[in-house]
C-alpha atoms as a PDB file:
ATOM      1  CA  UNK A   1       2.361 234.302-229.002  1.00  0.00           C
ATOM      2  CA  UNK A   2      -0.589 234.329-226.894  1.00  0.00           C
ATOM      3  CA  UNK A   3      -0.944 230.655-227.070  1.00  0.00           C
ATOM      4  CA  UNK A   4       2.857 229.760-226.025  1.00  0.00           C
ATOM      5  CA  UNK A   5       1.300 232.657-222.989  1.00  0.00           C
ATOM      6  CA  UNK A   6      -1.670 230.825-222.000  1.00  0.00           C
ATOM      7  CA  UNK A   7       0.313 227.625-221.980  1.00  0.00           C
ATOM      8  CA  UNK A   8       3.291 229.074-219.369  1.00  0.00           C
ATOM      9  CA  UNK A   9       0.596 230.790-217.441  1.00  0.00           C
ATOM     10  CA  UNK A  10      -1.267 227.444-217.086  1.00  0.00           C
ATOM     11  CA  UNK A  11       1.944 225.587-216.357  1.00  0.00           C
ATOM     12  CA  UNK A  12       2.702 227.984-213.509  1.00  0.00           C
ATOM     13  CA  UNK A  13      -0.258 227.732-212.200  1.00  0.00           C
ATOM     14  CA  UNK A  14       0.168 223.289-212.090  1.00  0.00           C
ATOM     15  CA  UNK A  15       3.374 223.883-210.155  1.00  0.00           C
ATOM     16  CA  UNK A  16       1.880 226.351-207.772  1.00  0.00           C
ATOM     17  CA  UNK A  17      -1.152 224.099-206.979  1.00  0.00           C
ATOM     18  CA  UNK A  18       1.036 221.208-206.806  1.00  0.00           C
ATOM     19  CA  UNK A  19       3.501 222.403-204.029  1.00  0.00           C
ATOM     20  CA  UNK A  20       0.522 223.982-202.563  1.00  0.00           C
ATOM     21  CA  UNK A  21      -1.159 220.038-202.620  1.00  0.00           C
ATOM     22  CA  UNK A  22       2.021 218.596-201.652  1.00  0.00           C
ATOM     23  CA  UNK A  23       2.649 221.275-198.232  1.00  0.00           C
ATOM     24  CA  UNK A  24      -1.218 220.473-197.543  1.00  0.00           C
ATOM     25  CA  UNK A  25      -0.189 216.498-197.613  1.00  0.00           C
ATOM     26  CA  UNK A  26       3.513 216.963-195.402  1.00  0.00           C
ATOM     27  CA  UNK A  27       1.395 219.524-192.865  1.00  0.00           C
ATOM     28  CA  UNK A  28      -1.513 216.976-192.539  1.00  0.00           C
ATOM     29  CA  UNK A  29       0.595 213.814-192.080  1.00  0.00           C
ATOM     30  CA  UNK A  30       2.627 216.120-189.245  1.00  0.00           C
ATOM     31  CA  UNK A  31      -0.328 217.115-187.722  1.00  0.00           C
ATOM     32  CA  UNK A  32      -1.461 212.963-187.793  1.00  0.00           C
ATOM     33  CA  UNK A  33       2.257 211.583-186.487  1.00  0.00           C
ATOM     34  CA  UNK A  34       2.184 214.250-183.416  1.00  0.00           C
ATOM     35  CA  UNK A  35      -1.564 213.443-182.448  1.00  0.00           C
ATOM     36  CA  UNK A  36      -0.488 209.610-182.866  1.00  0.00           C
ATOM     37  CA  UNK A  37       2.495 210.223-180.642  1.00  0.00           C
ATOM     38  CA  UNK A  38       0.987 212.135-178.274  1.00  0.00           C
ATOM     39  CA  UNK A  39      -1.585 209.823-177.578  1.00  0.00           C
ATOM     40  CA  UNK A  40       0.659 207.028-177.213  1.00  0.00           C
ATOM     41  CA  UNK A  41       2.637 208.734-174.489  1.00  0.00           C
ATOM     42  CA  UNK A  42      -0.835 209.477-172.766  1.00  0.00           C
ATOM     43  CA  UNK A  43      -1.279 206.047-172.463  1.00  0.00           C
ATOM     44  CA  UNK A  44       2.032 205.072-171.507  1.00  0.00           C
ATOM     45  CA  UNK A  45       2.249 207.782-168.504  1.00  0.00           C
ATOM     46  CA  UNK A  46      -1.701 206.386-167.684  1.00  0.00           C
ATOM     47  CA  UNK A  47      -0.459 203.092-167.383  1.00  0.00           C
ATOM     48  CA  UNK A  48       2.234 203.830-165.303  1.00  0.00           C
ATOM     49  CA  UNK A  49       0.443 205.795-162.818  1.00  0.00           C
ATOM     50  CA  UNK A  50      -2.045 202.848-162.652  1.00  0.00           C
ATOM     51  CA  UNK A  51       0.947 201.057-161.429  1.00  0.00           C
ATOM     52  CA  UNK A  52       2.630 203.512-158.925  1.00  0.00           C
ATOM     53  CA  UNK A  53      -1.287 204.067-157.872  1.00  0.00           C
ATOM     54  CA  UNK A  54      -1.828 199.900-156.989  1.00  0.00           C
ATOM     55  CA  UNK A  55       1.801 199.963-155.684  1.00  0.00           C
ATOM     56  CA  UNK A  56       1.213 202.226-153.015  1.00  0.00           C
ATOM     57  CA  UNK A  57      -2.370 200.839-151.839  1.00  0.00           C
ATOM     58  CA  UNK A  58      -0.835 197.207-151.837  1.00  0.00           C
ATOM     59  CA  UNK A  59       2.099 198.532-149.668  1.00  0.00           C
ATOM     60  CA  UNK A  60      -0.686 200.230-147.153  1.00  0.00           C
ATOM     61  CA  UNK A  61      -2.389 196.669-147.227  1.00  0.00           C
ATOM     62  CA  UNK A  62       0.327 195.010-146.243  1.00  0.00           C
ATOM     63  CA  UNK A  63       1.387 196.814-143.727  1.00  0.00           C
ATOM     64  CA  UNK A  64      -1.974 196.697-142.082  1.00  0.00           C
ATOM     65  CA  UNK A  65      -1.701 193.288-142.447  1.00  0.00           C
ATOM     66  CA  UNK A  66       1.451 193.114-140.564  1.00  0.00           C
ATOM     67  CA  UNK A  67      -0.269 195.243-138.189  1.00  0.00           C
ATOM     68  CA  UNK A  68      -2.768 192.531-137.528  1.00  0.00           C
ATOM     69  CA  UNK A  69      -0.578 189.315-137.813  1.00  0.00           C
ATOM     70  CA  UNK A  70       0.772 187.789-134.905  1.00  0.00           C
ATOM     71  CA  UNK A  71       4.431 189.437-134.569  1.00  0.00           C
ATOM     72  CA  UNK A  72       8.129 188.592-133.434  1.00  0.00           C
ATOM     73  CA  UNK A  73       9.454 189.586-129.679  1.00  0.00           C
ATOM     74  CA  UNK A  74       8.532 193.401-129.227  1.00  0.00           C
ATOM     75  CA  UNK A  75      11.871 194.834-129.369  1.00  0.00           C
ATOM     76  CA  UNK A  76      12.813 193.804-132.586  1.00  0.00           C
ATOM     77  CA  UNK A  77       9.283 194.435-134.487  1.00  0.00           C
ATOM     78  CA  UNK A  78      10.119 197.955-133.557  1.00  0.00           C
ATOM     79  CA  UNK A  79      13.369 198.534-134.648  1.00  0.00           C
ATOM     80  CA  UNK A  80      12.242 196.621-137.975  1.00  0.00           C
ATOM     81  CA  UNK A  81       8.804 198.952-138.231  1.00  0.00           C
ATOM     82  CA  UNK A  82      11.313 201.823-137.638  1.00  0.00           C
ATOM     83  CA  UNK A  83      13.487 201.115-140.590  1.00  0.00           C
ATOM     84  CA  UNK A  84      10.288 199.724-142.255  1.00  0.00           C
ATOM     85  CA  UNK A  85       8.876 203.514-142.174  1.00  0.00           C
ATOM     86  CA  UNK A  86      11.816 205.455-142.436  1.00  0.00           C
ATOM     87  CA  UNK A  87      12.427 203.807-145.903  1.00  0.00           C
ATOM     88  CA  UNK A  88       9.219 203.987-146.792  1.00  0.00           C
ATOM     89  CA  UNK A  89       9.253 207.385-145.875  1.00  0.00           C
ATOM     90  CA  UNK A  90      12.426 208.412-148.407  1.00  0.00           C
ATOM     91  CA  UNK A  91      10.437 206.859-151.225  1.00  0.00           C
ATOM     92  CA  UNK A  92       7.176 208.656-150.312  1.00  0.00           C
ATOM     93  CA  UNK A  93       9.447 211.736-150.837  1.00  0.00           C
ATOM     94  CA  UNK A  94      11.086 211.314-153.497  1.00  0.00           C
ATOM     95  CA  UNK A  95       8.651 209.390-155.854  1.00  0.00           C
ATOM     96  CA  UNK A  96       6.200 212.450-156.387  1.00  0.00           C
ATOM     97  CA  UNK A  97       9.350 214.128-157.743  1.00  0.00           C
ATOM     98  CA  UNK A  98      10.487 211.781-160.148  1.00  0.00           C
ATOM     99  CA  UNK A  99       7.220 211.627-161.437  1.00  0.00           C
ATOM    100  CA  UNK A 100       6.909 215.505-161.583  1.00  0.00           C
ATOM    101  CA  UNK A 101      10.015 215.717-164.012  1.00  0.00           C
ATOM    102  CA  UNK A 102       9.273 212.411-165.860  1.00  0.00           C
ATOM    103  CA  UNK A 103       5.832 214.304-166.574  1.00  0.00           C
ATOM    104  CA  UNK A 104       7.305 217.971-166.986  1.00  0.00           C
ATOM    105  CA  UNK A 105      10.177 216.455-169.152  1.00  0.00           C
ATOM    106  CA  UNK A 106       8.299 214.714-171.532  1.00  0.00           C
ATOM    107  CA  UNK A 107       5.516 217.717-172.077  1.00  0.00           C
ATOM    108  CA  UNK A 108       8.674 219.634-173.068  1.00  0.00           C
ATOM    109  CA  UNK A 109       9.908 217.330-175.264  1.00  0.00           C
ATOM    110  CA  UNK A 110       6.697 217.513-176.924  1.00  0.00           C
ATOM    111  CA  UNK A 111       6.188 221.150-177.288  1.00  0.00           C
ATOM    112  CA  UNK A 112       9.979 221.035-179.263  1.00  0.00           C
ATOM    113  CA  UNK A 113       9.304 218.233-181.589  1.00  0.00           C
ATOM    114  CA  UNK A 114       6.096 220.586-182.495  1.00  0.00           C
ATOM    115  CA  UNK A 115       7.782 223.443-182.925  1.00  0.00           C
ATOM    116  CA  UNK A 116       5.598 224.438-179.901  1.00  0.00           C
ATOM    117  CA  UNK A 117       6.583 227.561-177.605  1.00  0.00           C
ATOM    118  CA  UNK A 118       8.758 225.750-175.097  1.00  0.00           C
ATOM    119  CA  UNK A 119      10.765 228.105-172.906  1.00  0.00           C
ATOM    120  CA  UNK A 120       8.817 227.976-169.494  1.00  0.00           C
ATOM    121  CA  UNK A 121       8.300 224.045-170.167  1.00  0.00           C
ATOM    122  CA  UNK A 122      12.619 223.956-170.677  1.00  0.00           C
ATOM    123  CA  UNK A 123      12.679 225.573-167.133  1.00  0.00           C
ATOM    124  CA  UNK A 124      10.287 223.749-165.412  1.00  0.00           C
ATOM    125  CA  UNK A 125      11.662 220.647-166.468  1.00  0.00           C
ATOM    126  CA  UNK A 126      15.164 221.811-165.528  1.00  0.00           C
ATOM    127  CA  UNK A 127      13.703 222.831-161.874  1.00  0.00           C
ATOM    128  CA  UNK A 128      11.828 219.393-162.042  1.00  0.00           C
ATOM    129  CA  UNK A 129      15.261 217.691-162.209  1.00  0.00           C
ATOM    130  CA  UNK A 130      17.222 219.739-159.672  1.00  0.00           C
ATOM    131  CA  UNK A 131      14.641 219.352-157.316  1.00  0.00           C
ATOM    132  CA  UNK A 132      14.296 215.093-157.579  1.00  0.00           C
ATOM    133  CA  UNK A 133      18.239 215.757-157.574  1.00  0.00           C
ATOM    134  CA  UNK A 134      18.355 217.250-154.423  1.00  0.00           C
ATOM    135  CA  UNK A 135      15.557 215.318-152.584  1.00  0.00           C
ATOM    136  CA  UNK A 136      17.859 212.423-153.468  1.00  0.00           C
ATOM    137  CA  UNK A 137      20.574 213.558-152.047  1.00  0.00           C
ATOM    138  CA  UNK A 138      18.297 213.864-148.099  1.00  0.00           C
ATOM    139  CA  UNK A 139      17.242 210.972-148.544  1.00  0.00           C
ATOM    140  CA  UNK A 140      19.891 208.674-150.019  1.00  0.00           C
ATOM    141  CA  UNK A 141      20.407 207.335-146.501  1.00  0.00           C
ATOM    142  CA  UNK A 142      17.514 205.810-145.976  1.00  0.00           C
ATOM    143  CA  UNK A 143      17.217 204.520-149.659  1.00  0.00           C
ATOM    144  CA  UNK A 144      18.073 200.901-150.729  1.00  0.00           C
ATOM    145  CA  UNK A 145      21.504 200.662-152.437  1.00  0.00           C
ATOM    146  CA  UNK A 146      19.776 199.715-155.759  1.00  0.00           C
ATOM    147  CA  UNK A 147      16.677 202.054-155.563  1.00  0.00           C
ATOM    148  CA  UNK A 148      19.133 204.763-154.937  1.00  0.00           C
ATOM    149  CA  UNK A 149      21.400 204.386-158.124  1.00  0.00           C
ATOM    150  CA  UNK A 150      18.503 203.338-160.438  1.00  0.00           C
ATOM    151  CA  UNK A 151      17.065 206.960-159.577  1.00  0.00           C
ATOM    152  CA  UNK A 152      20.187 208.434-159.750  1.00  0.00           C
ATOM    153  CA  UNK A 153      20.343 206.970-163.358  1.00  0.00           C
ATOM    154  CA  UNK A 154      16.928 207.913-163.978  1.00  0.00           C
ATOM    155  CA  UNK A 155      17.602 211.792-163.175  1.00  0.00           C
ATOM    156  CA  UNK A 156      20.599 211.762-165.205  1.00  0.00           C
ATOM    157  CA  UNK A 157      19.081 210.198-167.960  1.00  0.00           C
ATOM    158  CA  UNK A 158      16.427 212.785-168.094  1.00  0.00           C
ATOM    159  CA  UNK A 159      18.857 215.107-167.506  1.00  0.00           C
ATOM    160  CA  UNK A 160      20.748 214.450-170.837  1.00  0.00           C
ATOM    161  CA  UNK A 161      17.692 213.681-173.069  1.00  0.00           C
ATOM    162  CA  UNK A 162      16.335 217.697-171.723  1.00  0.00           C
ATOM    163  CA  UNK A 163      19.998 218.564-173.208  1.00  0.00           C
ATOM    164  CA  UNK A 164      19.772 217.001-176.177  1.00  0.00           C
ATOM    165  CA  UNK A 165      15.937 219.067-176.729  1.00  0.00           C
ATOM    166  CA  UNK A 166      17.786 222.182-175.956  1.00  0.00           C
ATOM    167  CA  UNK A 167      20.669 221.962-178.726  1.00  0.00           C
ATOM    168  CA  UNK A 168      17.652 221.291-180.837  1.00  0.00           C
ATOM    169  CA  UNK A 169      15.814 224.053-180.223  1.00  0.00           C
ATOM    170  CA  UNK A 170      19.315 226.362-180.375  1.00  0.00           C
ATOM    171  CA  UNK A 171      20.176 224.772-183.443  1.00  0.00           C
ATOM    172  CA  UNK A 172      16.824 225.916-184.840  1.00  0.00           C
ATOM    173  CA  UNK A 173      17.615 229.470-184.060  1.00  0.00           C
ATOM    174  CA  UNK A 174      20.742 228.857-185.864  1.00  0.00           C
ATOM    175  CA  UNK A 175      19.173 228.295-189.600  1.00  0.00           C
ATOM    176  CA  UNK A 176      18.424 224.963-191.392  1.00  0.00           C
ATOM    177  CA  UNK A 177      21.930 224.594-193.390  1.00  0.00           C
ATOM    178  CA  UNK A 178      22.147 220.625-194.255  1.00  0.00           C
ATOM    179  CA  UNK A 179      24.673 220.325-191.611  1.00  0.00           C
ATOM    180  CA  UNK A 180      22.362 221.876-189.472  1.00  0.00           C
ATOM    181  CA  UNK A 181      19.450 219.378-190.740  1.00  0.00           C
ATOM    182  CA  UNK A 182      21.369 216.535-189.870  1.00  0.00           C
ATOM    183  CA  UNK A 183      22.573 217.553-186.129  1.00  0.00           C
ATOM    184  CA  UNK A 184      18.957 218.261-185.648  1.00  0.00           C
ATOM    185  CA  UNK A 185      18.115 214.821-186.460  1.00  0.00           C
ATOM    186  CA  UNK A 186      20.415 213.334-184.325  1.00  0.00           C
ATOM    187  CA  UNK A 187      19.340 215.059-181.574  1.00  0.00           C
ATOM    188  CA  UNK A 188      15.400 214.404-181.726  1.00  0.00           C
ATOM    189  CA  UNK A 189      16.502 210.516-182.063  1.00  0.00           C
ATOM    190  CA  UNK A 190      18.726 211.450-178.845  1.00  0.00           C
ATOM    191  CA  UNK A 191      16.196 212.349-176.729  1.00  0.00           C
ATOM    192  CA  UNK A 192      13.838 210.192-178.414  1.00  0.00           C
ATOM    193  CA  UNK A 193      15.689 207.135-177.227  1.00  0.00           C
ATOM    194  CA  UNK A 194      16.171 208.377-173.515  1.00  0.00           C
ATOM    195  CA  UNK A 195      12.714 209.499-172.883  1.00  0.00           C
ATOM    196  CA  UNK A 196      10.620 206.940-174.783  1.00  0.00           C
ATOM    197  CA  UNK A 197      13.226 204.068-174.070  1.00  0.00           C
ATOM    198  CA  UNK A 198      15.318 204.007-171.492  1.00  0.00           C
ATOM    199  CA  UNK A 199      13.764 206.108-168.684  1.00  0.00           C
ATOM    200  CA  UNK A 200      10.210 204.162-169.157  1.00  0.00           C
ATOM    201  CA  UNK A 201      12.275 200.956-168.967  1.00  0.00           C
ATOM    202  CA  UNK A 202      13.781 202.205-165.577  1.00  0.00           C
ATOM    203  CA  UNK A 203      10.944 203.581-164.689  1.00  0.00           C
ATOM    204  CA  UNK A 204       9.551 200.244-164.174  1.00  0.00           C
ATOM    205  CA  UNK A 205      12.374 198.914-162.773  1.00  0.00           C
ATOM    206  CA  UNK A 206      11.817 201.091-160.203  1.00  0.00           C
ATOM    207  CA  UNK A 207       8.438 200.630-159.448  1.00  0.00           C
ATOM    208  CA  UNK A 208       9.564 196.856-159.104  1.00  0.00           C
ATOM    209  CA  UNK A 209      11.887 197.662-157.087  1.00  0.00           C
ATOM    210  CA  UNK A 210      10.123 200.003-154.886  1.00  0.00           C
ATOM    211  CA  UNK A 211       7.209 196.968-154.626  1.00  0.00           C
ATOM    212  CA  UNK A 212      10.064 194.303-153.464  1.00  0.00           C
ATOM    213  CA  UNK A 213      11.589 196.130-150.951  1.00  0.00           C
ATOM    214  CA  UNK A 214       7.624 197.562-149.759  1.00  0.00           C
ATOM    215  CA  UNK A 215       5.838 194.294-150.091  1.00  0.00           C
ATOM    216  CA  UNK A 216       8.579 191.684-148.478  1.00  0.00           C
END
């Protein structure tokens, strides 16, 4: 009797330390994955302010190099430095923006794959998109045709992937029912593919862009 005891005491004990082992392994290799993507995004948002950084001083060059080129008849190198500024001018507006909710976006989708406290980052990011939204909407006059619906794409792509983080996080309140388990999944691979995908994509195409129309 005490034997067949001693034996289901020690058994219990094997299946305690082993789920205990095992939530020690699944919390470590969490822990691992969010450092690893976290750092990769560093470096991706590094990178690209490198290039918005070089695009903007090579734009200033130029220009000072225009300044100090022989130019056309006088009349018509001012109306073409006019709409040379004003342009310029919308972009230098609305760039900063685009950049703020790019940045502000993607620190919220952060703290939510975590399981991070997230509700101020969900609101700045919201404000971060009706502001660039709004911006856009001054200055879509003086944008190029194709600057001004990549950006527009770029807002509402950002847009939909802060959506998709938000039924996340509400379907967390809701209770982890398989149903439930699966919907969440869908949505973290959502936003997953706008943020990390597409809007880095168009992100460079708009810093291409931008450079083309700056730099001709």
């Amino acid at each position: 009797m005490e034997t067949d005891y001693l034996f289901n005491l020690l058994t219990t004990n094997h299946i305690i330390l082993l789920i205990a082992v095992t939530s020690l392994i699944v919390a470590a290799f969490a822990i691992i994955s969010g450092s690893l993507a976290r750092r990769k995004m560093t470096e991706q948002n590094n990178l690209m302010k490198y290039r918005v950084d070089t695009l903007w001083k090579d734009i200033n060059a130029w220009q000072a190099s225009q300044f100090n080129s022989p130019g056309t008849p006088a009349q018509q190198d001012v109306n073409a430095g006019e709409h040379y500024a004003t342009e310029k001018a919308a972009y230098e507006a609305i760039w900063p923006l685009v950049w703020s909710l790019h940045d502000r976006l993607g620190m919220f989708l952060r703290a939510v794959e975590t399981e991070d406290n997230a509700g101020e980052l969900r609101l700045e990011a919201r404000n971060a998109a009706l502001e660039a939204r709004k911006v856009l909407n001054r200055v879509r006059p003086f944008c190029h045709s194709d600057i001004d619906e990549l950006i527009t794409q770029l807002i509402d792509n950002h847009i939909k992937a802060h959506l998709a983080a938000c039924h996340l996080m509400d379907l967390r309140k809701d209770g982890l029912a398989s149903s439930s388990n699966h919907e969440m999944a869908v949505q973290k691979e959502k936003f997953h593919m706008l943020y990390d995908s597409q809007a880095k994509e168009m992100l460079n195409q708009l810093v291409t862009l931008i450079r083309r129309r700056m730099l001709r």
